[in-house]
Protein backbone atom coordinates (compact mmCIF):
# COMPACT_ATOMS: atom_id res chain seq x y z
CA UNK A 1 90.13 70.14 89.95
CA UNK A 2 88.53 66.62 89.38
CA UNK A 3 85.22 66.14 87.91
CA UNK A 4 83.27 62.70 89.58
CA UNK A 5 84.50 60.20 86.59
CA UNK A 6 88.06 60.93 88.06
CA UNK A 7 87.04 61.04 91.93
CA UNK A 8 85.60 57.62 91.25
CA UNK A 9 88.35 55.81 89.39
CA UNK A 10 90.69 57.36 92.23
CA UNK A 11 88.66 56.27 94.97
CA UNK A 12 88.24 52.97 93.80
CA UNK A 13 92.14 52.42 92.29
CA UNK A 14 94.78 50.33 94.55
CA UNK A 15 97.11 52.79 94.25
CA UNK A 16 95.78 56.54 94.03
CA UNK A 17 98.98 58.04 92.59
CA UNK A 18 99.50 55.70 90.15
CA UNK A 19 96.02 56.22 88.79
CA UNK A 20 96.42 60.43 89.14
CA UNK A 21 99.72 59.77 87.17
CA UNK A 22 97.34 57.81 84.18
CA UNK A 23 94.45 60.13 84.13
CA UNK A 24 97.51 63.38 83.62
CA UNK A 25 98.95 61.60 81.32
CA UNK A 26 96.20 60.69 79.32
CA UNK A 27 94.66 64.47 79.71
CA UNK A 28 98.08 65.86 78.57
CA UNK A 29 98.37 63.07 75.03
CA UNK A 30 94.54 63.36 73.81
CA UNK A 31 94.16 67.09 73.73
CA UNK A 32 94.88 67.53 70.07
CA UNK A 33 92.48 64.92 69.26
CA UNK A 34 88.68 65.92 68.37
CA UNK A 35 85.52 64.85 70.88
CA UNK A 36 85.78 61.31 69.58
CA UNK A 37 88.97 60.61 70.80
CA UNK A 38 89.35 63.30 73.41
CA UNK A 39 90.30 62.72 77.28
CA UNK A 40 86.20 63.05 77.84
CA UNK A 41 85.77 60.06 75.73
CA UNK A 42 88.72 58.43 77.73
CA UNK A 43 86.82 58.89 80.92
CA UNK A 44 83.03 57.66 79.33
CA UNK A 45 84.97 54.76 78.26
CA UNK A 46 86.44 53.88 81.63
CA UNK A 47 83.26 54.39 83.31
CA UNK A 48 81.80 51.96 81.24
CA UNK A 49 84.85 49.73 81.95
CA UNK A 50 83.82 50.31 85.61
CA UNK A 51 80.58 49.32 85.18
CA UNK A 52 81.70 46.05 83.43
CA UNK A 53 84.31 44.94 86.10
CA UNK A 54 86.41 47.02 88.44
CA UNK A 55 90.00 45.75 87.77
CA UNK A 56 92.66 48.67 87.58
CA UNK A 57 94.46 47.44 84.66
CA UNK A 58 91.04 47.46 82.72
CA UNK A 59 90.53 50.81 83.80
CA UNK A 60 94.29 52.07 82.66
CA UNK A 61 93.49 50.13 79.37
CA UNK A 62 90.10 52.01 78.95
CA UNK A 63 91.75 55.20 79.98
CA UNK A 64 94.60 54.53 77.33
CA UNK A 65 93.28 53.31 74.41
CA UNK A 66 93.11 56.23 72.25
CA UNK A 67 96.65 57.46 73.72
CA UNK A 68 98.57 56.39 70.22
CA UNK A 69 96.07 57.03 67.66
């Protein structure tokens, strides 16, 4: 089940799967972390980066920057 952060970066991504693929991947490595760093903030983040310009690899950077803290 996808909330409508994730419909919209999947909607708007080149490649669907790929960006699926990110956004399980992300879920799955920031759920030990606490609400500042969580996959929630993840998706705020990217949906600024949306707002800002709607490039995939901004997005996946947005979506991934909390991956290795």
């Amino acid at each position: 089940m996808t909330n409508y952060i994730e419909d919209q970066l999947i909607e708007m991504s080149e490649d669907e799967e790929e960006m699926m693929l990110v956004l399980e991947f992300v879920k799955e490595n920031t759920k030990q972390f606490d609400a500042s760093h969580d996959y929630d903030h993840a998706l705020k983040v990217a949906r600024n980066a949306i707002k800002i310009c709607q490039q995939t690899d901004v997005i996946y950077l947005a979506l991934l920057h909390d991956v290795c803290d």
